[in-house]
PDB file of N, CA and C in Angstrom:
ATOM      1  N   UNK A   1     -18.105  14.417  -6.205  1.00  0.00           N
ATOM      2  CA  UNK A   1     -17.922  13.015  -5.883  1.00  0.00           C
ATOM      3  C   UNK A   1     -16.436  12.763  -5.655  1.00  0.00           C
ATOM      4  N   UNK A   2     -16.208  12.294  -4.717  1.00  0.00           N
ATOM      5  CA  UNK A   2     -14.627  11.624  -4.110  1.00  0.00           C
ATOM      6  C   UNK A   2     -14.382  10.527  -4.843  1.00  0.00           C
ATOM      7  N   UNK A   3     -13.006  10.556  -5.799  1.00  0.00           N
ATOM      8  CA  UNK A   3     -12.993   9.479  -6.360  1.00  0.00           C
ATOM      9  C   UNK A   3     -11.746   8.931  -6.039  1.00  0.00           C
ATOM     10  N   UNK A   4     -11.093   7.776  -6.234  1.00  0.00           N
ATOM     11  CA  UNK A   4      -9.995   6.925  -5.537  1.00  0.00           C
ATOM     12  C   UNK A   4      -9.839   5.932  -7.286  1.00  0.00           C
ATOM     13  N   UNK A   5      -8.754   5.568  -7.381  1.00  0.00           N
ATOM     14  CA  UNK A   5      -8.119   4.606  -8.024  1.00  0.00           C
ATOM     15  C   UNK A   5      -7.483   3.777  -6.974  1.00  0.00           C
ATOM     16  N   UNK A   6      -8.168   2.595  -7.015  1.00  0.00           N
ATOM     17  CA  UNK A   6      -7.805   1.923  -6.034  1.00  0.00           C
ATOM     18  C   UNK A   6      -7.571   0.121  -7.074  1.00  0.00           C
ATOM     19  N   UNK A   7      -7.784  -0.655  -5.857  1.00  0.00           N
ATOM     20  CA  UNK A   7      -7.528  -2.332  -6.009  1.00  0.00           C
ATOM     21  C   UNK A   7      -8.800  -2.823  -5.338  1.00  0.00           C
ATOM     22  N   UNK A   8      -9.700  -4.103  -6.590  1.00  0.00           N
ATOM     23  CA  UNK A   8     -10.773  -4.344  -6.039  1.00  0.00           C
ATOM     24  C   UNK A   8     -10.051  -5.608  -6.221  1.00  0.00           C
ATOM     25  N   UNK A   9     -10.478  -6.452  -5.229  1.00  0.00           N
ATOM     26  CA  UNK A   9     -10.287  -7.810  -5.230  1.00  0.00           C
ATOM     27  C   UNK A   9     -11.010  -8.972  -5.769  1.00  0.00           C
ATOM     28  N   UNK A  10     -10.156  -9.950  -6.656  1.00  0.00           N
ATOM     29  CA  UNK A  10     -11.452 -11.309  -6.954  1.00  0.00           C
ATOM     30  C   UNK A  10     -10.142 -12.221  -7.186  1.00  0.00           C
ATOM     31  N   UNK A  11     -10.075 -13.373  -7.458  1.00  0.00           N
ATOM     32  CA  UNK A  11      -9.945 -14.533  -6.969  1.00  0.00           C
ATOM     33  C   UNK A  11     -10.796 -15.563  -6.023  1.00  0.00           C
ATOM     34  N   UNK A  12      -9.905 -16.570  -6.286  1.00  0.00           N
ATOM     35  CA  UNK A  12     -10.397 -17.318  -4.788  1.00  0.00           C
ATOM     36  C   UNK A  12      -9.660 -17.365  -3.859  1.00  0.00           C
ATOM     37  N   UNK A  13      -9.812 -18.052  -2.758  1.00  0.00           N
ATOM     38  CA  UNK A  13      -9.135 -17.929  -1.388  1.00  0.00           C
ATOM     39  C   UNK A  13      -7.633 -18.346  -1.777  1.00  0.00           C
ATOM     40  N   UNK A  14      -6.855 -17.732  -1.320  1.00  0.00           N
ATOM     41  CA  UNK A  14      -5.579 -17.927  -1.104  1.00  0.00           C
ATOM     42  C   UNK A  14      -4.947 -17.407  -2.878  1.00  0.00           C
ATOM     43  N   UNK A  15      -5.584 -16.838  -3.758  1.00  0.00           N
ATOM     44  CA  UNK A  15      -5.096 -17.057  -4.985  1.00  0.00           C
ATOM     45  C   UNK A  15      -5.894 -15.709  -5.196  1.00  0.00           C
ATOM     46  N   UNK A  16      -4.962 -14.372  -4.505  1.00  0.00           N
ATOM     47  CA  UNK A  16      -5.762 -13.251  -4.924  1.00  0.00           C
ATOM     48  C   UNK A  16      -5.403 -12.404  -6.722  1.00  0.00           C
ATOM     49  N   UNK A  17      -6.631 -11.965  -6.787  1.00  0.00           N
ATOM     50  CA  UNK A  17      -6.112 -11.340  -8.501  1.00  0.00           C
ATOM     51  C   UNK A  17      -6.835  -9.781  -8.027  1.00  0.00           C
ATOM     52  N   UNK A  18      -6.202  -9.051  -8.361  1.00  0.00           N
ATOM     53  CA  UNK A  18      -6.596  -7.481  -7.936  1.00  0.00           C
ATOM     54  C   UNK A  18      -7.237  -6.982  -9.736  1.00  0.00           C
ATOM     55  N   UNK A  19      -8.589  -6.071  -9.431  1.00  0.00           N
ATOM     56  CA  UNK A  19      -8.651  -5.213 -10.763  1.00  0.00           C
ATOM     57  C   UNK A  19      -8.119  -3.754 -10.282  1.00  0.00           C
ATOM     58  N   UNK A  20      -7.387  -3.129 -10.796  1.00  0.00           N
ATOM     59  CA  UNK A  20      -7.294  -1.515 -10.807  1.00  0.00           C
ATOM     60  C   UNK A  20      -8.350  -0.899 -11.144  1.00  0.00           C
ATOM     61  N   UNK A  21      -9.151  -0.072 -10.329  1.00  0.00           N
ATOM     62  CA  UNK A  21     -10.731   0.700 -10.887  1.00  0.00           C
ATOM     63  C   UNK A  21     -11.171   1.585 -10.444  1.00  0.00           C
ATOM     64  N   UNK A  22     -11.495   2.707 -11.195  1.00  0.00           N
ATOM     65  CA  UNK A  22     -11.772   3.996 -10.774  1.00  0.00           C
ATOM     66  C   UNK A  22     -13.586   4.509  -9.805  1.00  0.00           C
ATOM     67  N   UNK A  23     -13.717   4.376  -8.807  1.00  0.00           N
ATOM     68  CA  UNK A  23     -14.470   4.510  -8.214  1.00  0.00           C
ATOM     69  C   UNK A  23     -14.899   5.745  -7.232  1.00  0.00           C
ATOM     70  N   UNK A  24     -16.120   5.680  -6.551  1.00  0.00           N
ATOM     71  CA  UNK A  24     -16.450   6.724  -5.800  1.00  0.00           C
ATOM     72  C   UNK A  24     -15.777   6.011  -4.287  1.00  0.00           C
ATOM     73  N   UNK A  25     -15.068   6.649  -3.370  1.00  0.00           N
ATOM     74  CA  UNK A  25     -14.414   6.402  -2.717  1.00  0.00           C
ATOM     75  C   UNK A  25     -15.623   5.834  -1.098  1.00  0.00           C
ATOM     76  N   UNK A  26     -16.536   6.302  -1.500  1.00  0.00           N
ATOM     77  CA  UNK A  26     -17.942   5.685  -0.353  1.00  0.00           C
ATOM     78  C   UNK A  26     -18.483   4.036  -1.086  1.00  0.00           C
ATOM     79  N   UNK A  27     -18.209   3.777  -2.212  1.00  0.00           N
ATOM     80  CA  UNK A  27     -18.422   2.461  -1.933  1.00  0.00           C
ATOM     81  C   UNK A  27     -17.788   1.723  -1.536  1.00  0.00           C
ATOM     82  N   UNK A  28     -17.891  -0.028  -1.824  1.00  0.00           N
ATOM     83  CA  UNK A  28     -17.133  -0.604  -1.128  1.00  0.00           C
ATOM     84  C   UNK A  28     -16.182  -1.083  -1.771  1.00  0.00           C
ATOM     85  N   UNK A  29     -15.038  -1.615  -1.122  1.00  0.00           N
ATOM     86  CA  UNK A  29     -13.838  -2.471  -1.934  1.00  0.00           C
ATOM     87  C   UNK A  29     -13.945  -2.928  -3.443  1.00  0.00           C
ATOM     88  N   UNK A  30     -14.981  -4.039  -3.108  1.00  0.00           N
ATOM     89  CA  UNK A  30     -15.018  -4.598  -4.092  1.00  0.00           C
ATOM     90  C   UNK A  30     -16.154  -4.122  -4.767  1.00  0.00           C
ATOM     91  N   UNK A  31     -16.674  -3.521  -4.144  1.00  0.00           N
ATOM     92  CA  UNK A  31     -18.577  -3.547  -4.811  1.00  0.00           C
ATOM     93  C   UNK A  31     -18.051  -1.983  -6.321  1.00  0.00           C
ATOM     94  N   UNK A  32     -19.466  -1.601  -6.371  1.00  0.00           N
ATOM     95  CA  UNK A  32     -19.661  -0.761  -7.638  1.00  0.00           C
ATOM     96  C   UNK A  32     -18.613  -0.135  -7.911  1.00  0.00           C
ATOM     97  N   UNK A  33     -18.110   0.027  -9.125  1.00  0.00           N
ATOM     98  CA  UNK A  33     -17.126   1.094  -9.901  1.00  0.00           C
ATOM     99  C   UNK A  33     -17.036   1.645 -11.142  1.00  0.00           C
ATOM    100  N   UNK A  34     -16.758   2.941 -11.142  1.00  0.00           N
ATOM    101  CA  UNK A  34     -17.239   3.187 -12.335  1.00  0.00           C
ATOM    102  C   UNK A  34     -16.020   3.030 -13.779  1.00  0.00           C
ATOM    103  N   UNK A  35     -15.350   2.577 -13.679  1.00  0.00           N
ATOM    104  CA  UNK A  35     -14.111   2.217 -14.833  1.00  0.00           C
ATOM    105  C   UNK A  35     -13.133   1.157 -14.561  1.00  0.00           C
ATOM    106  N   UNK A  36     -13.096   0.003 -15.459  1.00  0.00           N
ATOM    107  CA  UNK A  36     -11.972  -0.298 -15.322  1.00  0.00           C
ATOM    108  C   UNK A  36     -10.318  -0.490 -15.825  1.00  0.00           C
ATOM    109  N   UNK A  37      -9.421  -0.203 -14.887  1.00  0.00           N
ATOM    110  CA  UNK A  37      -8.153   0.721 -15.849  1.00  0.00           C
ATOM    111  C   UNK A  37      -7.046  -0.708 -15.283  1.00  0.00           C
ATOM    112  N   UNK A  38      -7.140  -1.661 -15.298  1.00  0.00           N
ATOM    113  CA  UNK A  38      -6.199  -2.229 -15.157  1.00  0.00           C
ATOM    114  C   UNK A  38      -6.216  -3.479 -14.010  1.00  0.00           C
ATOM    115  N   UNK A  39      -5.317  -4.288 -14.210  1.00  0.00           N
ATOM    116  CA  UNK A  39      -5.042  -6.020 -13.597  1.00  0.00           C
ATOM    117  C   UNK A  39      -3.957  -5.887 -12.897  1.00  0.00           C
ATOM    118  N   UNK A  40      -3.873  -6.538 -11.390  1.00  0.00           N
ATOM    119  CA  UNK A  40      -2.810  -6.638 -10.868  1.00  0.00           C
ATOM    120  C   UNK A  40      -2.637  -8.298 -10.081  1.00  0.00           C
ATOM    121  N   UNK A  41      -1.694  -9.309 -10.434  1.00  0.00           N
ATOM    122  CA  UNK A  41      -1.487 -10.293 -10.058  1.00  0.00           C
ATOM    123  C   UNK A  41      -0.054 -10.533  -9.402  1.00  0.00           C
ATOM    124  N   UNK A  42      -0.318 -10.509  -7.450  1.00  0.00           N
ATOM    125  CA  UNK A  42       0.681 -10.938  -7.197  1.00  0.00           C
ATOM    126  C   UNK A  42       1.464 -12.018  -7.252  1.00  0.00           C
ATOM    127  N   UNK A  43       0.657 -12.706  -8.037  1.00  0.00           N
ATOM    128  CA  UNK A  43       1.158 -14.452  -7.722  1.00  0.00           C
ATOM    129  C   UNK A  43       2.069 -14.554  -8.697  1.00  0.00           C
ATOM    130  N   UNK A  44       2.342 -13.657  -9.489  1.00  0.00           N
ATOM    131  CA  UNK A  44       3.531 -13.467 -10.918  1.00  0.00           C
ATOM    132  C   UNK A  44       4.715 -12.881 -10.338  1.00  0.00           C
ATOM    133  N   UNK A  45       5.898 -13.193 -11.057  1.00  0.00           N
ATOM    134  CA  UNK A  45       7.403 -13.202 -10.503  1.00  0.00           C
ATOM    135  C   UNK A  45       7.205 -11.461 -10.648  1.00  0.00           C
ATOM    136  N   UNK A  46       8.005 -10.774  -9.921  1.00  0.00           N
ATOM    137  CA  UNK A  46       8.074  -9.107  -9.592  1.00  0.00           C
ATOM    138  C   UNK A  46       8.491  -8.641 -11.276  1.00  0.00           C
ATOM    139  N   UNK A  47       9.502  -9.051 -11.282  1.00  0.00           N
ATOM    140  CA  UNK A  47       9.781  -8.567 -12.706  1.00  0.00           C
ATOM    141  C   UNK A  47       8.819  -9.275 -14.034  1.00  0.00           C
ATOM    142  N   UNK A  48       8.025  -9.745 -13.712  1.00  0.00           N
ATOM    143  CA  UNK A  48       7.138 -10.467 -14.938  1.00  0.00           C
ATOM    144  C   UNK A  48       6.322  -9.045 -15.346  1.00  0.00           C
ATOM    145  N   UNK A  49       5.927  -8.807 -16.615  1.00  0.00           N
ATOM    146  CA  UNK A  49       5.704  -8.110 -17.183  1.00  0.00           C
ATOM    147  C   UNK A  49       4.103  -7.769 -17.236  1.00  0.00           C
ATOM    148  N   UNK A  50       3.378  -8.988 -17.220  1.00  0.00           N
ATOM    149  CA  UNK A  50       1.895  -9.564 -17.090  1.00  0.00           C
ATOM    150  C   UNK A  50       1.388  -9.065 -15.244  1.00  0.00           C
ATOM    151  N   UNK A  51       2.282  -8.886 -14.312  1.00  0.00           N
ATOM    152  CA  UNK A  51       1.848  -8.266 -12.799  1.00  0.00           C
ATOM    153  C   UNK A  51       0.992  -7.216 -13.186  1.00  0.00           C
ATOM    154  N   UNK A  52       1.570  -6.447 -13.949  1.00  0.00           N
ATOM    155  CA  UNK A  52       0.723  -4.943 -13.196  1.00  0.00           C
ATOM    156  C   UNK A  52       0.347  -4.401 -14.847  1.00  0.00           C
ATOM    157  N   UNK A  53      -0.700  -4.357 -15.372  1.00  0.00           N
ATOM    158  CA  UNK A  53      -1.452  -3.831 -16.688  1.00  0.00           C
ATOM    159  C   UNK A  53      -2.038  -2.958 -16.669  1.00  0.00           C
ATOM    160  N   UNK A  54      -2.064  -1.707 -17.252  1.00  0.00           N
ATOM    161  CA  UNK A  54      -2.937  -0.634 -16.922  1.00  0.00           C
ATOM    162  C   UNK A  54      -2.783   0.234 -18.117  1.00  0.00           C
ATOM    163  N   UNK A  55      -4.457   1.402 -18.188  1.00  0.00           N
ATOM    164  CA  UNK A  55      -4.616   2.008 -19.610  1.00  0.00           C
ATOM    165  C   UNK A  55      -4.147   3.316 -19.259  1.00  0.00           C
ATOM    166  N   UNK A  56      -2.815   3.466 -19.192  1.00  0.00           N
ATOM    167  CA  UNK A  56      -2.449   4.735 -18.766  1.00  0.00           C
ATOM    168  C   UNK A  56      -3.381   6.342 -19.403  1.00  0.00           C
ATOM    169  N   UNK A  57      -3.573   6.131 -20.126  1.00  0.00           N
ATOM    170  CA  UNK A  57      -4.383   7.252 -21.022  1.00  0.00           C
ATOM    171  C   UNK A  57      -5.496   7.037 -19.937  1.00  0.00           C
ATOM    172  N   UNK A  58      -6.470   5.947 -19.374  1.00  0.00           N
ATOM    173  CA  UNK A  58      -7.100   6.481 -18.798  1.00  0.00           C
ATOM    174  C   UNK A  58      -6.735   6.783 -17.395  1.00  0.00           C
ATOM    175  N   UNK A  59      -5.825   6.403 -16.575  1.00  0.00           N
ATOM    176  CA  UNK A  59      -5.199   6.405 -15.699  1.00  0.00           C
ATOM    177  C   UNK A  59      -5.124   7.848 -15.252  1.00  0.00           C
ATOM    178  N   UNK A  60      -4.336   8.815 -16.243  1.00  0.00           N
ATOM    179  CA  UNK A  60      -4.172  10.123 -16.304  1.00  0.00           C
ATOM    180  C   UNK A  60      -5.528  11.056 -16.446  1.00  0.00           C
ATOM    181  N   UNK A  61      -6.458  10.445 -17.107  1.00  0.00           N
ATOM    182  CA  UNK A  61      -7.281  11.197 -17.212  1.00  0.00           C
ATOM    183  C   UNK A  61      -8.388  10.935 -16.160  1.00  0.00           C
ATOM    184  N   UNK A  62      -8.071  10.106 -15.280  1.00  0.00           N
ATOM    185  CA  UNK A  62      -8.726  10.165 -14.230  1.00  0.00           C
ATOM    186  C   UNK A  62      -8.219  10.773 -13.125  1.00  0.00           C
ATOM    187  N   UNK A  63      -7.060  10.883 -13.061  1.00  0.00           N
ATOM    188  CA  UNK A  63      -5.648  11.901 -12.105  1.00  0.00           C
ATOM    189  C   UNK A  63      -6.432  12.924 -12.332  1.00  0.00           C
ATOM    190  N   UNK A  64      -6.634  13.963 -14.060  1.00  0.00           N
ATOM    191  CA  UNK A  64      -6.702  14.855 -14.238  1.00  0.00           C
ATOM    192  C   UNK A  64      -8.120  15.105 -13.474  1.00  0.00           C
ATOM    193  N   UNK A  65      -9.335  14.008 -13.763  1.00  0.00           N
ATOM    194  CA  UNK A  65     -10.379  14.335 -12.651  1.00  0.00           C
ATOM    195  C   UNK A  65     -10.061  14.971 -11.437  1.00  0.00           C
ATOM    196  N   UNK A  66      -8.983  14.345 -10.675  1.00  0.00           N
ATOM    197  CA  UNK A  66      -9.068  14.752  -9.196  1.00  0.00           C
ATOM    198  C   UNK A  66      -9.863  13.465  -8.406  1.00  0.00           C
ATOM    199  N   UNK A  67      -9.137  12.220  -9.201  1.00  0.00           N
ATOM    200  CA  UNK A  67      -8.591  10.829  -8.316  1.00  0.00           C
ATOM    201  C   UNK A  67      -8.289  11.082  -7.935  1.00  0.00           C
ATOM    202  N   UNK A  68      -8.283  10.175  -6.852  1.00  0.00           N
ATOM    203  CA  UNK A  68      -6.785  10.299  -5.985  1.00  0.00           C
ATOM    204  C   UNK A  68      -6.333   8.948  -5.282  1.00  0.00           C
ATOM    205  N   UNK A  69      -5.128   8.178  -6.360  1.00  0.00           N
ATOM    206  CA  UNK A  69      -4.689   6.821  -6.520  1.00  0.00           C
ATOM    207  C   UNK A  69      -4.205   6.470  -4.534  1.00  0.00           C
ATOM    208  N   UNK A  70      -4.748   4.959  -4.048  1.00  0.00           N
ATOM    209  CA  UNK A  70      -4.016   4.872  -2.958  1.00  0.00           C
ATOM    210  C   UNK A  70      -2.861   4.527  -3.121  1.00  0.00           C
ATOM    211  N   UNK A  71      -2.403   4.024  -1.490  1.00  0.00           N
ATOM    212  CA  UNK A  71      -0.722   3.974  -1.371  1.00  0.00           C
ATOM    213  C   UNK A  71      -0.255   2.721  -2.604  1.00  0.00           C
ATOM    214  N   UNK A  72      -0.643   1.581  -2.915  1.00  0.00           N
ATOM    215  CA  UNK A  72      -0.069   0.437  -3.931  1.00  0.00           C
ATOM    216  C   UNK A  72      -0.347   0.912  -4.977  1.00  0.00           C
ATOM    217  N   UNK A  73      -1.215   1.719  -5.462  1.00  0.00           N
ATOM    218  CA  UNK A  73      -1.319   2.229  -6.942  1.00  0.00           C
ATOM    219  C   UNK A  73      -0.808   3.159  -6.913  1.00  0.00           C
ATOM    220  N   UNK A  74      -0.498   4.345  -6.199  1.00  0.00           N
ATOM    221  CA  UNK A  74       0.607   4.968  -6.397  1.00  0.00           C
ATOM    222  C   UNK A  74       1.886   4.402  -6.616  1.00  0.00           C
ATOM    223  N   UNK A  75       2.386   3.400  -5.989  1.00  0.00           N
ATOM    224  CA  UNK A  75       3.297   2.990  -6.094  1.00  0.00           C
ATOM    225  C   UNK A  75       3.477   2.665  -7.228  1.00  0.00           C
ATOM    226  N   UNK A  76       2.043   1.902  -8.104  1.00  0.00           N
ATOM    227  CA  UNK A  76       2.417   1.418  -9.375  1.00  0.00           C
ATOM    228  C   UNK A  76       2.758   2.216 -10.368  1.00  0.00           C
ATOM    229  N   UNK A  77       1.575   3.492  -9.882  1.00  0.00           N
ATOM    230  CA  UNK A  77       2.162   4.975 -11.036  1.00  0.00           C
ATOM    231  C   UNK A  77       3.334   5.212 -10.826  1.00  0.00           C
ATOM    232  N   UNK A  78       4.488   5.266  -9.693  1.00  0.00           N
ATOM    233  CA  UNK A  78       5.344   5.837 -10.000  1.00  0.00           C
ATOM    234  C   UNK A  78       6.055   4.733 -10.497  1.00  0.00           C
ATOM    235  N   UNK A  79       5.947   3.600 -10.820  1.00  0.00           N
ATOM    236  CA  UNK A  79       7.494   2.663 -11.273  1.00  0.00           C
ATOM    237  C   UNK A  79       6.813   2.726 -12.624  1.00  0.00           C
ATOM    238  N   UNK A  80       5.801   2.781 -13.303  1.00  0.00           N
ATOM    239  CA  UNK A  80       5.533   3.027 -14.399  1.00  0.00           C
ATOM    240  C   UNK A  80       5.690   4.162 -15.171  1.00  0.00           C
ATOM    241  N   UNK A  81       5.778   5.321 -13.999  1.00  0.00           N
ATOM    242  CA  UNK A  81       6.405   7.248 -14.398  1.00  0.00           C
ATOM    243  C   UNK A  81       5.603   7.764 -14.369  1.00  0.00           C
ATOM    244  N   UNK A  82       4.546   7.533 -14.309  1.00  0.00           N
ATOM    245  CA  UNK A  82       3.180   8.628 -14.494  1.00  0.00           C
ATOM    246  C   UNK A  82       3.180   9.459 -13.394  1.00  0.00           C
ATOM    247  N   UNK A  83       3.590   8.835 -12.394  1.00  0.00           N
ATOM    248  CA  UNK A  83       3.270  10.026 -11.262  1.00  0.00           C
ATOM    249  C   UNK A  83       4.449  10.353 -10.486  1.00  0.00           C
ATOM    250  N   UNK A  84       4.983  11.390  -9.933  1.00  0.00           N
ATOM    251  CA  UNK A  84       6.591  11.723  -9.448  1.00  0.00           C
ATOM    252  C   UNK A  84       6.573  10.867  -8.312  1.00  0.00           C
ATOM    253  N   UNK A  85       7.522  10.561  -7.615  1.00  0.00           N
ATOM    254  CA  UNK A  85       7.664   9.728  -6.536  1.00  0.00           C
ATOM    255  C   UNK A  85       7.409  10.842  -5.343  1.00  0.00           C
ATOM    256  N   UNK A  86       6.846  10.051  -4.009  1.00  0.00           N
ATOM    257  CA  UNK A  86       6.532  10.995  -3.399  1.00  0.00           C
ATOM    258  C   UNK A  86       6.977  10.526  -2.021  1.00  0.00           C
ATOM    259  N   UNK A  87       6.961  11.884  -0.993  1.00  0.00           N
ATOM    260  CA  UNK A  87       7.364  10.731   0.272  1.00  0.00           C
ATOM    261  C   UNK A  87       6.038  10.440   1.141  1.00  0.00           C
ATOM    262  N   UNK A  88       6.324   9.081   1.826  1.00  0.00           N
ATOM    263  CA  UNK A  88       5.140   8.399   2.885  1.00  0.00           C
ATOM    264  C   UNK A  88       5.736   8.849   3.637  1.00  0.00           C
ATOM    265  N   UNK A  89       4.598   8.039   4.595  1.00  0.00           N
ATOM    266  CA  UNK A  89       4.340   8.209   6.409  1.00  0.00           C
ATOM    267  C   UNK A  89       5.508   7.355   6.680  1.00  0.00           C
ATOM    268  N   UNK A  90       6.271   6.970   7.359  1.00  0.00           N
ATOM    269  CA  UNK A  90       6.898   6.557   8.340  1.00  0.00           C
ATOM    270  C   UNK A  90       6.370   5.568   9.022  1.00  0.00           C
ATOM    271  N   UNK A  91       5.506   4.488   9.185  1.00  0.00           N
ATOM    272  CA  UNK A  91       4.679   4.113  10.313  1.00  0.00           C
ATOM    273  C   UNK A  91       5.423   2.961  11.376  1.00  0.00           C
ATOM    274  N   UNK A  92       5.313   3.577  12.352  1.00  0.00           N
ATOM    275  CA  UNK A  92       6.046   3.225  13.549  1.00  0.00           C
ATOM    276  C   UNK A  92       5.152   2.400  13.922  1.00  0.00           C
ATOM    277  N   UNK A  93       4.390   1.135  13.593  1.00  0.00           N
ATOM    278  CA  UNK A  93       3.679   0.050  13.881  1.00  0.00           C
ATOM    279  C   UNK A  93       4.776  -0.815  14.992  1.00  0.00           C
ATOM    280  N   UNK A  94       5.779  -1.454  14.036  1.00  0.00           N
ATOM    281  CA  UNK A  94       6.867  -2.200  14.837  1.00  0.00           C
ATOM    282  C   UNK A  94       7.534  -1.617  15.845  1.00  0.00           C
ATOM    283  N   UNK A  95       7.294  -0.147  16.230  1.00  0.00           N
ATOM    284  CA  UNK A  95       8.199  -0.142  17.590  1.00  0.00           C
ATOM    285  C   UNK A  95       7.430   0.189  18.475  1.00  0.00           C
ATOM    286  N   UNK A  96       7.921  -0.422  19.786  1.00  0.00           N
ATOM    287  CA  UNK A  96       7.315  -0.313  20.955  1.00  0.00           C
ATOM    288  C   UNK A  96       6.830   0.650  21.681  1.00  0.00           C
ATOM    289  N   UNK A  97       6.115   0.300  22.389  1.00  0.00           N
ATOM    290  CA  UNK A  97       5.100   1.637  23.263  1.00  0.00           C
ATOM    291  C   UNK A  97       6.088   2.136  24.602  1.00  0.00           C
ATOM    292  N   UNK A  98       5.677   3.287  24.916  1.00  0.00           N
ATOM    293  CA  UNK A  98       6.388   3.683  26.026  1.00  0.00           C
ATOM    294  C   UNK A  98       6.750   2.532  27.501  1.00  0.00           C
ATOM    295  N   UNK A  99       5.404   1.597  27.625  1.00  0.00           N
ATOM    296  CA  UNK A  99       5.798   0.974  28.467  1.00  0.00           C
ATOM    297  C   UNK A  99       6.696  -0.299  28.229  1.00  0.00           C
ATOM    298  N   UNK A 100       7.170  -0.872  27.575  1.00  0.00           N
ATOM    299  CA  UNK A 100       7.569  -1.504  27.023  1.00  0.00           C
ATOM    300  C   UNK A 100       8.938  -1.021  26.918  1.00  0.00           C
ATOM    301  N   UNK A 101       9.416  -0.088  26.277  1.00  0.00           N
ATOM    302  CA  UNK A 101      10.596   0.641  26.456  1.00  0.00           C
ATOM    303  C   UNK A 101      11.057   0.921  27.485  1.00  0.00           C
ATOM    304  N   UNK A 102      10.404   1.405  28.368  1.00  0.00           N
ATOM    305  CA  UNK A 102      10.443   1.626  30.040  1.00  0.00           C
ATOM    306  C   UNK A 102      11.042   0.034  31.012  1.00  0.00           C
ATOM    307  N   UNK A 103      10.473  -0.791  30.315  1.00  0.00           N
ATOM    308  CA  UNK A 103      10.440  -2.413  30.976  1.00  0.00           C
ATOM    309  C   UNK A 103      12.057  -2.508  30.259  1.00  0.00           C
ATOM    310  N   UNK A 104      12.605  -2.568  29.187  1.00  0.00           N
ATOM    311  CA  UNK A 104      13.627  -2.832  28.359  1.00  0.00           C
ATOM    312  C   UNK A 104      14.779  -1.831  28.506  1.00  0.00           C
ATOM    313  N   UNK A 105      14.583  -0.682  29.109  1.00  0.00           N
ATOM    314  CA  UNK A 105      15.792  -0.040  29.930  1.00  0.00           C
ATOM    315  C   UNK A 105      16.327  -0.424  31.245  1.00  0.00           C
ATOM    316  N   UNK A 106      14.987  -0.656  32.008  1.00  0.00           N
ATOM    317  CA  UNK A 106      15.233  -1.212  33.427  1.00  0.00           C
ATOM    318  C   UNK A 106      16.048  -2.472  33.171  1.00  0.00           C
ATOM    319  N   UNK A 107      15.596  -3.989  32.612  1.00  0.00           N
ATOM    320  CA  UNK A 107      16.524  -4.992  31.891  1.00  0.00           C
ATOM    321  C   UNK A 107      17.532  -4.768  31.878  1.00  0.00           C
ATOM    322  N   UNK A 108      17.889  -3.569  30.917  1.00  0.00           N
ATOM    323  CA  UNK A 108      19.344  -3.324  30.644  1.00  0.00           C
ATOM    324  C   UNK A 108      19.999  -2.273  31.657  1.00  0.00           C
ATOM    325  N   UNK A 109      19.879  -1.995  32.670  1.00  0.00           N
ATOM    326  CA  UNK A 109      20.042  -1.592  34.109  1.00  0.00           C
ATOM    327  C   UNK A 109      20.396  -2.617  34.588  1.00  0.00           C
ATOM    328  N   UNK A 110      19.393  -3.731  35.212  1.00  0.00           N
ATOM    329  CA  UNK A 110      19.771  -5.052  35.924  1.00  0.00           C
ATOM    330  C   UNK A 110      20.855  -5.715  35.395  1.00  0.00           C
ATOM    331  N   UNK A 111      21.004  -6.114  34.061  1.00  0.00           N
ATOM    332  CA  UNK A 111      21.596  -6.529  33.435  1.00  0.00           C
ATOM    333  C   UNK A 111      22.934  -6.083  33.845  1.00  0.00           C
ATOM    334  N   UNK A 112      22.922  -4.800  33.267  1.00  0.00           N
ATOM    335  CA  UNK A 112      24.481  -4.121  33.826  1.00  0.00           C
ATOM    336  C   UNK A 112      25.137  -3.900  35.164  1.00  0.00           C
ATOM    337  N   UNK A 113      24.240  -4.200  35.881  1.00  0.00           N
ATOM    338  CA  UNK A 113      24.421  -3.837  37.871  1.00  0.00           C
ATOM    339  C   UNK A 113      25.680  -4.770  37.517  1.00  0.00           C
ATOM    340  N   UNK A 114      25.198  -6.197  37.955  1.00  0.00           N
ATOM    341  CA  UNK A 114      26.454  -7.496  37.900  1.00  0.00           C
ATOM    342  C   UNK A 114      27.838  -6.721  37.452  1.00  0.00           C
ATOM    343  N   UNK A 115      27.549  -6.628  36.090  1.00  0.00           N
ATOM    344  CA  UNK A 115      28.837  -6.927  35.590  1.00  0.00           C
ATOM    345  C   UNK A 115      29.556  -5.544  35.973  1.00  0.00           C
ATOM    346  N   UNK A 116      29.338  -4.246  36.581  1.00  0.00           N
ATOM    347  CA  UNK A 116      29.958  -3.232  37.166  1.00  0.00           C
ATOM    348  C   UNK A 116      30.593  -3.892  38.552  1.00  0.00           C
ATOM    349  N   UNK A 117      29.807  -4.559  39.470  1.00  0.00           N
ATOM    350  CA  UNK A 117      30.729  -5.005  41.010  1.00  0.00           C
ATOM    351  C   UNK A 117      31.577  -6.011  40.689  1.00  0.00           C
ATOM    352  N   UNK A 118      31.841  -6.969  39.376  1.00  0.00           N
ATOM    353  CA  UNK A 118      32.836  -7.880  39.600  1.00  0.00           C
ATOM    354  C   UNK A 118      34.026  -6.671  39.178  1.00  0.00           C
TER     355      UNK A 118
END
C-alpha cells in the first residue's frame, strides 16, 4: 500500500484548517485515512506556536513505514528537524514560453532601431 502524509482539509469557506494524516495515497484528499498525526492552521501568525502540531513519534514511525510526506509537510518536517532539508524542483511556471520570448526580443530590437540612427 502507497502511503503519503499529507494535509486533509476542513473548515469553512474562506477559513481553511488543515489535519496532518497518514493515508493510502489512492484515496481522496479529504476522504478516508488511516491516522491522525497532527493540525495545521494558516490563519495563525507564522511564528505562533499553535500553526503547525504534530505527534512526531508517530510521524517517524510512519517515515519508518515508507510514507512518503508531500511538498508542505515536508517542509514542516524539516523546520521541526525530523527530516534533513532537501532540494526541490525549480518550477518555471512564471516564465514565459518560447513564443512569447521570441515576441519580447523582437520589441527590444524595434525598440533599439530608433535610438541607434539618431
Amino acid at each position: 500500500m502507497a502511503m503519503k502524509i499529507r494535509l486533509a482539509r476542513g473548515g469553512s469557506k474562506k477559513r481553511p484548517h488543515y489535519a496532518i494524516v497518514a493515508s493510502d495515497s489512492r484515496m481522496p484528499r479529504d476522504g478516508r485515512f488511516i491516522e491522525k498525526l497532527g493540525t495545521y492552521n494558516p490563519l495563525l501568525a507564522k511564528d505562533s506556536e499553535d500553526r503547525v502540531k504534530m505527534d512526531i513519534e508517530r510521524v517517524q514511525y510512519w517515515l519508518g513505514e515508507g510514507a512518503q510526506p508531500t511538498d508542505r509537510v515536508a517542509r514542516f518536517l524539516e523546520a521541526a528537524g525530523v527530516k534533513e532539508k532537501s532540494e526541490r524542483a525549480n518550477m518555471k511556471k512564471a516564465e514565459p514560453g518560447k513564443k512569447a520570448k521570441a515576441r519580447a526580443e523582437e520589441r527590444a530590437k524595434k525598440a533599439a532601431a530608433p535610438a541607434d540612427a539618431e
